[in-house]
Protein backbone atom coordinates (compact mmCIF):
# COMPACT_ATOMS: atom_id res chain seq x y z
CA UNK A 1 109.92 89.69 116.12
CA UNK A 2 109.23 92.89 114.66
CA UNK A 3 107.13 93.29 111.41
CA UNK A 4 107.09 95.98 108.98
CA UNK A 5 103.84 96.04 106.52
CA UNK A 6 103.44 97.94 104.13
CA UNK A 7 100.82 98.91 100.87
CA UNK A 8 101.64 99.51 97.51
CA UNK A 9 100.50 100.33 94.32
CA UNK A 10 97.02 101.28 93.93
CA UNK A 11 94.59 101.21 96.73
CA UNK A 12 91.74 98.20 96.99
CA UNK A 13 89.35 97.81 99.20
CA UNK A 14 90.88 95.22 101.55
CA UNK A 15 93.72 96.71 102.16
CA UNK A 16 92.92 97.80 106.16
CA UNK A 17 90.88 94.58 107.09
CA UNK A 18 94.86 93.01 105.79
CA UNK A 19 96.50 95.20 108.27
CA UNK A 20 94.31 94.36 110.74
CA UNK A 21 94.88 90.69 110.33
CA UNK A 22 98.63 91.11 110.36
CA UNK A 23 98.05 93.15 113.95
CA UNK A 24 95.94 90.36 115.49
CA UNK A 25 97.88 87.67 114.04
CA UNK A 26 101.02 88.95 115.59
CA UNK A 27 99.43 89.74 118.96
CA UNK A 28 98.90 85.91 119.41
CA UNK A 29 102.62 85.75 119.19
CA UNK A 30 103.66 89.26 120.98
CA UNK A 31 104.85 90.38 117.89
CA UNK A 32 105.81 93.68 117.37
CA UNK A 33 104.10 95.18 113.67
CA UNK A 34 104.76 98.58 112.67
CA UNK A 35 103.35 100.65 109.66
CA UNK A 36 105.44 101.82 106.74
CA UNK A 37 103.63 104.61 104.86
CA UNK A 38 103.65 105.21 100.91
CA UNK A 39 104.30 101.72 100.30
CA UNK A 40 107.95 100.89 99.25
CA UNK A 41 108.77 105.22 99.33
CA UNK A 42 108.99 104.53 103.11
CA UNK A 43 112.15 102.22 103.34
CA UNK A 44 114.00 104.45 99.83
CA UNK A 45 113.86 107.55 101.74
CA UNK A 46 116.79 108.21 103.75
CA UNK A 47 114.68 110.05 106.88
CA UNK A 48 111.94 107.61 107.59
CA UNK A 49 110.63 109.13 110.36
CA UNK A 50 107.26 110.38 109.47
CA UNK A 51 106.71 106.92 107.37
CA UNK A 52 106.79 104.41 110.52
CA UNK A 53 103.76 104.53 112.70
CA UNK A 54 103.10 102.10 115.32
CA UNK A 55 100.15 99.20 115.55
CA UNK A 56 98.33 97.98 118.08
CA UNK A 57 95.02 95.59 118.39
CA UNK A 58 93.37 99.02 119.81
CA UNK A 59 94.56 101.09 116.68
CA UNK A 60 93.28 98.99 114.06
CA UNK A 61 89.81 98.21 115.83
CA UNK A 62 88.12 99.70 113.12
CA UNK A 63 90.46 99.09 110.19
CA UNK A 64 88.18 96.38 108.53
CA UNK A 65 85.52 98.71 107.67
CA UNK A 66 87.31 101.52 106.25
CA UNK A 67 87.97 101.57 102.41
CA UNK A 68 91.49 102.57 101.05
CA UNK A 69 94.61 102.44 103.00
CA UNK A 70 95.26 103.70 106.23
CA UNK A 71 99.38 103.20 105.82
CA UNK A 72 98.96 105.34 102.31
CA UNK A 73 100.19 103.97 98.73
CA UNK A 74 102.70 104.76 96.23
CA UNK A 75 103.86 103.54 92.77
CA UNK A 76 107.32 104.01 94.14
CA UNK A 77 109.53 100.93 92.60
CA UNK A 78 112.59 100.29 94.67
CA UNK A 79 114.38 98.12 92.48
CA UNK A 80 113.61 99.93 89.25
CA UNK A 81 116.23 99.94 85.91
CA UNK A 82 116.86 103.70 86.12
CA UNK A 83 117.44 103.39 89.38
CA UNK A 84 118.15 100.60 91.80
CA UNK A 85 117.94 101.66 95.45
CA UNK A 86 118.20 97.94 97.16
CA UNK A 87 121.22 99.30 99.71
CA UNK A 88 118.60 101.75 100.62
CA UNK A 89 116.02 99.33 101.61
CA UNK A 90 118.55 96.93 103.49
CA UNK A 91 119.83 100.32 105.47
CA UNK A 92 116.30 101.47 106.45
CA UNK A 93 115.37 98.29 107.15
CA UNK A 94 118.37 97.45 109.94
CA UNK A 95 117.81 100.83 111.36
CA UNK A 96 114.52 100.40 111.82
CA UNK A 97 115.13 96.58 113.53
CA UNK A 98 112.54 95.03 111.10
CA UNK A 99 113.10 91.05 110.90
CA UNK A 100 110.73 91.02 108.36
CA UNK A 101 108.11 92.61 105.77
CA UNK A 102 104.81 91.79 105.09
CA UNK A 103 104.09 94.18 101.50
CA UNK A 104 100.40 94.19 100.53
CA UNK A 105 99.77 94.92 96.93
CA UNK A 106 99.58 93.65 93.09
CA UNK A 107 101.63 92.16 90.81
CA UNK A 108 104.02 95.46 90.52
CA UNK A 109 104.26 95.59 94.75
CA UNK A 110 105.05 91.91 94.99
CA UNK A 111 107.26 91.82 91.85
CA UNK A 112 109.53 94.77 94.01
CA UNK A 113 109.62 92.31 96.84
CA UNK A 114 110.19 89.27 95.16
CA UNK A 115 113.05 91.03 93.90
CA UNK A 116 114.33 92.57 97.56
CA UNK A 117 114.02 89.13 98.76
CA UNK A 118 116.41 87.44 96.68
CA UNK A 119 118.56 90.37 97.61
CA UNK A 120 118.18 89.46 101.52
CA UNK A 121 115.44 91.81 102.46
CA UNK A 122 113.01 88.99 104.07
CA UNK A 123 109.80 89.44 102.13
CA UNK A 124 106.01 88.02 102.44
CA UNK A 125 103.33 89.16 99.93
CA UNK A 126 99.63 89.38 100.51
CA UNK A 127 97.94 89.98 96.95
CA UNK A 128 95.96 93.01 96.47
CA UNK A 129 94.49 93.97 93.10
CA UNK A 130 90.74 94.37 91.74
CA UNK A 131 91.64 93.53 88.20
CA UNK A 132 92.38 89.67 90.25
CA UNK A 133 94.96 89.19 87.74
CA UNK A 134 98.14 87.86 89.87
CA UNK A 135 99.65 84.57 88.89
CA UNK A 136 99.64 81.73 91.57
CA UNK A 137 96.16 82.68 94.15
CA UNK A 138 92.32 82.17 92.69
CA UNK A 139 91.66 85.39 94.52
CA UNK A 140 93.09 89.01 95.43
CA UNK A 141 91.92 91.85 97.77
CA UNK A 142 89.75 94.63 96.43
CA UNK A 143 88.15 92.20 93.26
CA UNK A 144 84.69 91.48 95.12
CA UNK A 145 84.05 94.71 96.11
CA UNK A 146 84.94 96.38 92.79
CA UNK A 147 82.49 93.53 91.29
CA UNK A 148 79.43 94.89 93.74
CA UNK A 149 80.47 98.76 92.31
CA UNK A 150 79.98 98.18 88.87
CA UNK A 151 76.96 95.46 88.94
CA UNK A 152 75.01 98.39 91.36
CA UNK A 153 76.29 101.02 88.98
CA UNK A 154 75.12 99.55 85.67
CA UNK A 155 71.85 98.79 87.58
CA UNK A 156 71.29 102.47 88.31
CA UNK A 157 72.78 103.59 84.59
CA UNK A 158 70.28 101.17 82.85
CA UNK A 159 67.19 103.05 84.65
CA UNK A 160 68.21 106.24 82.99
CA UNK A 161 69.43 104.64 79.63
CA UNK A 162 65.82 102.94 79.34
CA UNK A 163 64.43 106.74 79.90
CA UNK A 164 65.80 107.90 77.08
CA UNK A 165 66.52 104.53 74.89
CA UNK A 166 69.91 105.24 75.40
CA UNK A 167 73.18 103.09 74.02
CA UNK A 168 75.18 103.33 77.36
CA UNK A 169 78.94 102.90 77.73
CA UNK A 170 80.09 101.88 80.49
CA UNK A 171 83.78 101.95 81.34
CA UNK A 172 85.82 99.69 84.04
CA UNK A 173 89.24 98.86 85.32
CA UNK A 174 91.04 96.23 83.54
CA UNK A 175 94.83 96.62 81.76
CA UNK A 176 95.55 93.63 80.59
CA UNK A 177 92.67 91.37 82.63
CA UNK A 178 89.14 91.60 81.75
CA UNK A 179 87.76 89.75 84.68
CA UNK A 180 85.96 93.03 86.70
CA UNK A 181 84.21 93.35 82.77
CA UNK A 182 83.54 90.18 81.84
CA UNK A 183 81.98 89.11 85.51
CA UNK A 184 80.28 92.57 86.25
CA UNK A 185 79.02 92.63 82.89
CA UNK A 186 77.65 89.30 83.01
CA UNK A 187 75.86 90.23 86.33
CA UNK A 188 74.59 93.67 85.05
CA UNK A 189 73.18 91.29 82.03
CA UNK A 190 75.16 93.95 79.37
CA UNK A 191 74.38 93.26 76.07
CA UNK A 192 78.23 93.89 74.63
CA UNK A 193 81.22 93.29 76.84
CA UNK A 194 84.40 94.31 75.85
CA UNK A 195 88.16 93.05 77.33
CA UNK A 196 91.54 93.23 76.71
CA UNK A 197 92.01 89.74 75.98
CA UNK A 198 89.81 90.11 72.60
CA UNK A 199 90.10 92.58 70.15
CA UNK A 200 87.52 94.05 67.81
CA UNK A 201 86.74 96.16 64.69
CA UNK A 202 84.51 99.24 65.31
CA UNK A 203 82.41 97.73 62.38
CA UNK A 204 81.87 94.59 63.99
CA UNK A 205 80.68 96.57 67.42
CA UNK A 206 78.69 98.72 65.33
CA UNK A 207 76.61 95.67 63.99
CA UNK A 208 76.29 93.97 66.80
CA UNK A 209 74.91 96.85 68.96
CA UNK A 210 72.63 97.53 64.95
CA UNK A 211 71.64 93.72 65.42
CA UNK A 212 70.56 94.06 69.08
CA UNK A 213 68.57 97.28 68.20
CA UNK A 214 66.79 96.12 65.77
CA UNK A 215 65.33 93.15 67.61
CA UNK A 216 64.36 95.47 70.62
CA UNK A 217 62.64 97.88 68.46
CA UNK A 218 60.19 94.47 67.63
CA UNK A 219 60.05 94.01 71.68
CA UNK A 220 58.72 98.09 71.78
CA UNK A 221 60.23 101.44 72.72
CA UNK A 222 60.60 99.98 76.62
CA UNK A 223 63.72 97.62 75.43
CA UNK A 224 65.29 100.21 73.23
CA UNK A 225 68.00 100.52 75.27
CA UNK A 226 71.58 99.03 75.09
CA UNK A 227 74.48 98.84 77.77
CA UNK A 228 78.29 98.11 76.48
CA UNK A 229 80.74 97.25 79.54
CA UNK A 230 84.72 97.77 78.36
CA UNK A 231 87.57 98.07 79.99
CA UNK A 232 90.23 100.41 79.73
CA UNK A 233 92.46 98.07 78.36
CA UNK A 234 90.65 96.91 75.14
CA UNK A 235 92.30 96.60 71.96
CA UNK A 236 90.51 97.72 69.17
CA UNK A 237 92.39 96.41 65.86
CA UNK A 238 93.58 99.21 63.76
CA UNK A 239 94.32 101.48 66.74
CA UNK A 240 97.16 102.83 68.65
CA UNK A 241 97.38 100.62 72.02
CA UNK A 242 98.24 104.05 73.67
CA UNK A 243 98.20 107.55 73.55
CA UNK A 244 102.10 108.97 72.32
CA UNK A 245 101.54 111.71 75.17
CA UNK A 246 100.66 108.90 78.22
CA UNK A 247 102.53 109.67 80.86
CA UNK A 248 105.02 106.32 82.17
CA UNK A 249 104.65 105.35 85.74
CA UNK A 250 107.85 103.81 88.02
CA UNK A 251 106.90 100.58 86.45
CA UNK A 252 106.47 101.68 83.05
CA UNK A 253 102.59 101.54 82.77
CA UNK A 254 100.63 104.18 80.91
CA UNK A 255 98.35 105.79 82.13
CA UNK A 256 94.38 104.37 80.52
CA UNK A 257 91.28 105.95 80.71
CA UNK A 258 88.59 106.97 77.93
CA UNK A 259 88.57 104.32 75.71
CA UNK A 260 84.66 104.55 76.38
CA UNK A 261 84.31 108.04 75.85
CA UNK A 262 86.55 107.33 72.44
CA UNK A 263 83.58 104.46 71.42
CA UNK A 264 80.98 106.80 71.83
CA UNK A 265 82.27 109.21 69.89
CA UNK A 266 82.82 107.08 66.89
CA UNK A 267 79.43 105.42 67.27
CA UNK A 268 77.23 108.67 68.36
CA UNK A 269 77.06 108.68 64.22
CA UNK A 270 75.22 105.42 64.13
CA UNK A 271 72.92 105.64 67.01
CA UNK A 272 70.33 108.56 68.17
CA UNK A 273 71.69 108.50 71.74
CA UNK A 274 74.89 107.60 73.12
CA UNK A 275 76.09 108.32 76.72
CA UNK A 276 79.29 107.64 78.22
CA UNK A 277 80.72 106.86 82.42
CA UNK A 278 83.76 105.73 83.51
CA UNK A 279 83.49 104.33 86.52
CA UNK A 280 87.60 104.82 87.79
CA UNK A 281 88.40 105.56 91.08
CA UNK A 282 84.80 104.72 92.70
CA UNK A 283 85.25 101.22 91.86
CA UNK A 284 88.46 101.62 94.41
CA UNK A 285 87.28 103.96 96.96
CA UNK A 286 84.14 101.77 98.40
CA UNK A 287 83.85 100.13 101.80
CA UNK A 288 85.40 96.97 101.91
CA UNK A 289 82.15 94.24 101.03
CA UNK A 290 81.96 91.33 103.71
CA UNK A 291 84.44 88.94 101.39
CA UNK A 292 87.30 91.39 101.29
CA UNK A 293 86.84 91.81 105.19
CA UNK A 294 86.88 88.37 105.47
CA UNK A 295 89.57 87.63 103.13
CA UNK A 296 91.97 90.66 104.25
CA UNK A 297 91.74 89.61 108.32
CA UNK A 298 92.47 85.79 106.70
CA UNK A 299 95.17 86.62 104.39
CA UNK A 300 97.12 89.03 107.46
CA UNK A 301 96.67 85.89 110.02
CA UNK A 302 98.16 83.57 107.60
CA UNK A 303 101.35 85.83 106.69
CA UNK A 304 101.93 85.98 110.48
CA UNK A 305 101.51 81.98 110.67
CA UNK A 306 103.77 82.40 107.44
CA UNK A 307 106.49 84.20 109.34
CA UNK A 308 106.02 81.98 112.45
CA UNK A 309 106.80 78.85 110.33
CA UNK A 310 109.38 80.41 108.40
CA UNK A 311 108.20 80.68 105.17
CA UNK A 312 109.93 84.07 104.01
CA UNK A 313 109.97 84.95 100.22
CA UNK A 314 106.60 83.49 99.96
CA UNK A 315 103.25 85.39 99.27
CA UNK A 316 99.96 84.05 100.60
CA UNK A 317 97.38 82.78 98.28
CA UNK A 318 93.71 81.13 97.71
CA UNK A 319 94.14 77.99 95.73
CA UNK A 320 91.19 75.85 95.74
CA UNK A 321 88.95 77.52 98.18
CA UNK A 322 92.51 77.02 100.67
CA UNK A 323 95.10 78.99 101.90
CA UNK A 324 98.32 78.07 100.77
CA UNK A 325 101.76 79.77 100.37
CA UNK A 326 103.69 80.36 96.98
CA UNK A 327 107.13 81.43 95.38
CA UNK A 328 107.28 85.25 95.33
CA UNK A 329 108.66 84.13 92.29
CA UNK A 330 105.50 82.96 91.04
CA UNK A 331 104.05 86.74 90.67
CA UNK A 332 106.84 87.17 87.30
CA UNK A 333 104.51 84.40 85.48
CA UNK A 334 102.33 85.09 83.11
CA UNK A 335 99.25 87.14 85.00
CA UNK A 336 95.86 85.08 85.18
CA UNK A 337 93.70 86.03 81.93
CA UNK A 338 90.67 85.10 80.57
CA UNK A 339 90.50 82.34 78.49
CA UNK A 340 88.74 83.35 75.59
CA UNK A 341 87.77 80.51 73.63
CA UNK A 342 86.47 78.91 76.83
CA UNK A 343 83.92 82.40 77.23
CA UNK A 344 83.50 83.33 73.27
CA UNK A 345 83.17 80.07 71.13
CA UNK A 346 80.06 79.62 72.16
CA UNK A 347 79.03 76.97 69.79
CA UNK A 348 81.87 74.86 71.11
CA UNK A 349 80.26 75.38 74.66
CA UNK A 350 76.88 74.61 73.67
CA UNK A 351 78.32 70.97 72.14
CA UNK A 352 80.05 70.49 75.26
CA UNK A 353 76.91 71.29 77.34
CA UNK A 354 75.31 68.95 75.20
CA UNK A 355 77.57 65.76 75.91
CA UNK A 356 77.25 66.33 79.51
CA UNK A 357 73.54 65.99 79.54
CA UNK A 358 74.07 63.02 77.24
CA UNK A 359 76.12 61.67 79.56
CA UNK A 360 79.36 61.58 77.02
CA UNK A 361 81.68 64.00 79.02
């Protein structure tokens, strides 16, 4: 059996412990695994030469500490409208004798191989993606680690915005998920988080951030400080979603970034101080934390045990604190979002809370 895996998309954290899993999971079989660099660019080009590297147990001893990707990524979409190069992929793919590919990546990766696979390129997807947005798996690499980034981050932003009584923005990942906001904000105890899945009016943010103020400046100077986690991806109503200019990636996403520089602007009016960080590529770039070690090796020795039991055209996934396999097919659902009424209508939450301690559930 020899195994192609591959990384696509943008990197994670997670994304080396993963290959190192697929390595020792297929030494317990004497499987051969080899690397394909760039992601899916490796099998469309028609010299693949310097994209194939081989893998051994003693070349990815120390894969599980390293952040990034070892193998390299790309956006590169094989089976995109403008132009479909499938026959590519099946020739590189017999010339290189691959029975089999193991692609590592988000909903964008997988969707690519979900696609190949129903064209007979044999497929299995590990999920990769900090935004943890991917339909069919509670969990996907890179999300923990990301988490840590921006909870330590808004811990060392808040000493400085306290300094100077500051009203901090503080800008994540997130297109069309909010989770890395909603649950780093939530652990860096922000006082306004903003997400995709609920859009404001500036005037509304304005008064809420006016209505915290004011009862700090009753608590003293000490609490006259205020941090506002948003991701990239908010909607704010009355706005343009996107720039006209945003450049289109292989999969047709714009590219985001600033919408936190853009709110302080329009609110540096309203308040004394207003400061501004985007957080971007750090929240990639990290050493993998001890979950996404842990996850990565167990997600790689599963899609071996996957390939073993031939389950091909499925993409490993937590369900329930398990490992399980699903349908490629399930990453074209609709991608997991938060439920807003269940986090925002918080009197309806406090009436639940209250049956349960009543005992009326």
């Amino acid at each position: 059996m020899r195994i192609g895996v591959l990384t696509g998309g943008g990197d994670a954290p997670g994304l080396n412990p993963a290959i190192a899993g697929v390595v020792e999971g297929a030494s317990r079989y004497g499987y051969e695994v080899v690397g394909l660099k760039r992601g899916w660019e490796a099998l469309v080009v028609k010299d693949t030469g310097e994209y194939v590297v081989q893998l051994g147990p003693e070349i990815i001893r120390e894969y599980s500490r390293l952040g990034g990707s070892r193998l390299h990524c790309s956006r590169t979409n094989p089976v995109s409208e403008g132009g479909d190069r499938t026959e590519q992929v099946i020739e590189n793919v017999k010339k290189l004798g691959l029975d089999v590919i193991i692609a590592i990546g988000g909903d964008d990766t997988l969707g690519a191989g979900a696609a190949l696979n129903e064209r007979g390129v044999p497929v299995i997807g590990i999920p990769k993606t900090i935004d943890r947005d991917l339909a069919g798996t509670e969990y996907s690499l890179g999300y923990d680690t990301a988490l840590n980034v921006i909870c330590n981050s808004a811990e060392q932003i808040s000493h400085s915005a306290r300094s100077h009584q500051t009203v901090f923005f503080l800008e994540v990942m997130g297109r069309h998920a909010g989770w890395l906001a909603l649950r780093g904000g939530e652990a860096a105890f922000a006082d306004v988080i903003l997400i995709p899945e609920y859009s404001f009016k500036i005037s509304k943010l304005i008064s809420v951030i006016g209505e915290k103020l004011g009862k700090s400046r009753e608590m003293g100077l000490e609490h006259m400080y205020k941090l506002i986690v948003v991701a990239e991806g908010v909607h704010i109503e009355g706005e343009e979603e996107v720039r006209k200019d945003a450049k289109l990636d292989e999969f047709g996403h714009y590219s985001l970034g600033g919408v936190g520089n853009y709110l302080k602007s329009l609110l540096e009016h309203n308040f004394d101080h207003t400061r501004y960080m985007a957080l971007a590529y750090l929240q990639r770039g990290a050493s993998p934390s001890q979950k996404d070690r842990q996850m990565g090796r167990r997600f790689g020795n599963n899609a071996v045990d996957m390939i073993k039991d031939g389950h091909i055209g499925y993409m490993v996934a937590l369900q329930k604190s398990r490992l399980v396999s699903v349908p490629l097919e399930e990453i074209k659902k609709s991608p997991s979002l938060i439920d807003v009424d269940k986090y925002y209508d918080r009197d309806n939450l406090n009436v639940k809370i209250e049956r349960i301690r009543s005992g009326n559930k």
